[in-house]
Protein backbone atom coordinates (compact mmCIF):
# COMPACT_ATOMS: atom_id res chain seq x y z
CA UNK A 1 9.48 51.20 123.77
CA UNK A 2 6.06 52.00 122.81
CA UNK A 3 3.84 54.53 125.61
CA UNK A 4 1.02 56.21 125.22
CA UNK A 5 -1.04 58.64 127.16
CA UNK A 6 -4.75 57.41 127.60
CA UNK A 7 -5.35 61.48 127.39
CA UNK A 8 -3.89 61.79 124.27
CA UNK A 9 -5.42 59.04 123.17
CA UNK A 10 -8.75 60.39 123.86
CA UNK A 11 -8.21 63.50 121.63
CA UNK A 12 -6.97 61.84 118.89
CA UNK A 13 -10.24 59.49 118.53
CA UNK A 14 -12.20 62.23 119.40
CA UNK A 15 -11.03 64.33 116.75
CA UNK A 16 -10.98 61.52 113.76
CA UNK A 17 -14.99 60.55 115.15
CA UNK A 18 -14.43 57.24 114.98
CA UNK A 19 -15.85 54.83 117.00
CA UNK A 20 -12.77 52.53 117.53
CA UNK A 21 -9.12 53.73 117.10
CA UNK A 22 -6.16 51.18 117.63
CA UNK A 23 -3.28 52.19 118.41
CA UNK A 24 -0.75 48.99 118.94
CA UNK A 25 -0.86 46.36 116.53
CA UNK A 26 2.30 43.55 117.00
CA UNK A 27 2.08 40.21 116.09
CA UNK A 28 0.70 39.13 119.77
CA UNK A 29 -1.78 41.63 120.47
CA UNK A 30 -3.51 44.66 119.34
CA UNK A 31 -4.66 47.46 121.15
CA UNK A 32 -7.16 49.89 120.89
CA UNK A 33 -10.11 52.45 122.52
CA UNK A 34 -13.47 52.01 122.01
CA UNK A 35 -16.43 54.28 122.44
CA UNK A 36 -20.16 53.82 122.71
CA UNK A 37 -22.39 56.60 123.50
CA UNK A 38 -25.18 56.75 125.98
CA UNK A 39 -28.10 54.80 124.59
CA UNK A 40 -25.92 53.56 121.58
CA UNK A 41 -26.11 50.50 120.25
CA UNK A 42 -23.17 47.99 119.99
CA UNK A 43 -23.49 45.95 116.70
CA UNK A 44 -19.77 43.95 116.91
CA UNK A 45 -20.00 40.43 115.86
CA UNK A 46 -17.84 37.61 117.78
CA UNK A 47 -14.15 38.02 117.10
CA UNK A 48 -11.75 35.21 116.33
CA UNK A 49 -9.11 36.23 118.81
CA UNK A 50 -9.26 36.61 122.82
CA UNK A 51 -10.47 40.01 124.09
CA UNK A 52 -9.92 42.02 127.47
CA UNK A 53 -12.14 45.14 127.79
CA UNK A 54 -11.00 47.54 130.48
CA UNK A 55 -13.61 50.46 131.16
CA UNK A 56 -12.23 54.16 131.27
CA UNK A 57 -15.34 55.77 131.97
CA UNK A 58 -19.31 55.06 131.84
CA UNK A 59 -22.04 52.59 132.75
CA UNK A 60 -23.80 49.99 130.99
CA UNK A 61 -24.15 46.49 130.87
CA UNK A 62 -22.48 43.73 128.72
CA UNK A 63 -23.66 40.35 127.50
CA UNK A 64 -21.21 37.74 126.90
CA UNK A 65 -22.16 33.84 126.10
CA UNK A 66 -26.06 34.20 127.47
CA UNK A 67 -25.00 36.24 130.70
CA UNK A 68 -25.42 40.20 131.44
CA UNK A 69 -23.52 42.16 134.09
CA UNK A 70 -23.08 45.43 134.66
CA UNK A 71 -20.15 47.47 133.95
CA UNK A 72 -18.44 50.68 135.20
CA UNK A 73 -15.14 52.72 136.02
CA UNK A 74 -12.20 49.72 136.22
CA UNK A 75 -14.64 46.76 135.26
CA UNK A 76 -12.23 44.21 133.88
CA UNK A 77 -13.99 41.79 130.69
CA UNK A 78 -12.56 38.85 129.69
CA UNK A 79 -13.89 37.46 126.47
CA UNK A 80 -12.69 34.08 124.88
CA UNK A 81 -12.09 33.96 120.99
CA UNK A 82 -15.66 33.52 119.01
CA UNK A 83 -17.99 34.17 121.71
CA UNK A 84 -20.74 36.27 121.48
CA UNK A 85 -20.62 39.32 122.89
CA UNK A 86 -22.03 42.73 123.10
CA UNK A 87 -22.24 46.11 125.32
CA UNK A 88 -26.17 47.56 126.07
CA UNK A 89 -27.84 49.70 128.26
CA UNK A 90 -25.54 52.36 128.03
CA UNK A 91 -26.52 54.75 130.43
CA UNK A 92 -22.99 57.01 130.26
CA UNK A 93 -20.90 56.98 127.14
CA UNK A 94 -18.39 53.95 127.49
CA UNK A 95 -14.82 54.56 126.85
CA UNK A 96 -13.07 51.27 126.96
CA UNK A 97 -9.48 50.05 126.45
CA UNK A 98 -9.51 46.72 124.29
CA UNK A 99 -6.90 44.53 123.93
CA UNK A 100 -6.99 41.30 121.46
CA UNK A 101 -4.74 39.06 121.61
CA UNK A 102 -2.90 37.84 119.29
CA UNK A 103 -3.36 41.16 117.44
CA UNK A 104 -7.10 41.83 115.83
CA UNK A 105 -8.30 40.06 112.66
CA UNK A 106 -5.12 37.50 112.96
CA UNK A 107 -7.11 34.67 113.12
CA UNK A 108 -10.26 35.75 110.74
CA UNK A 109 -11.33 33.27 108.24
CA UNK A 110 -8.96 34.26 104.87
């Protein structure tokens, strides 16, 4: 069994100052947090696997394939494989739980 405390988590990405930190990778799906900070600026390009975004904390906004919606506290995303997508207007910092599935980078272009 893999668990993990979102908590702990938290600290650990906090403490390495990164940006993204996964912490499940298995052939299926990958999983990892992801943190923008109010006012940041999201530069991720379309991936080549599915995405779910599940917000922790903050506010903002996210485009996905020409439409914007706003985003907050248990906003579920659901973003197909090579869609464009990004986060903006990010009035709180956004702490989000990502999962890719299968895991991230799986289907990338070799």
């Amino acid at each position: 069994m893999h668990a993990y405390e979102i908590a702990s988590l938290i600290a650990e990405q906090d403490s390495a100052k990164q940006d993204y930190l996964e912490f499940l990778r298995v052939p299926a799906l990958s999983v990892g947090l992801y943190t923008l900070p109010a006012g940041g600026i999201d530069t991720q390009e379309p991936h080549s696997e599915d995405e779910i975004y599940y917000v922790l904390s903050g506010r903002g906004s996210i485009f996905v394939a020409g439409e914007n919606r706003a985003v907050s506290v248990g906003s579920v995303i659901y973003v197909p494989a090579t869609v464009e997508h990004r986060f903006h207007t990010i009035e709180e910092e956004l702490r989000l739980l990502v999962v890719f599935a299968p895991a991230e980078y799986t289907n990338a272009p070799k």
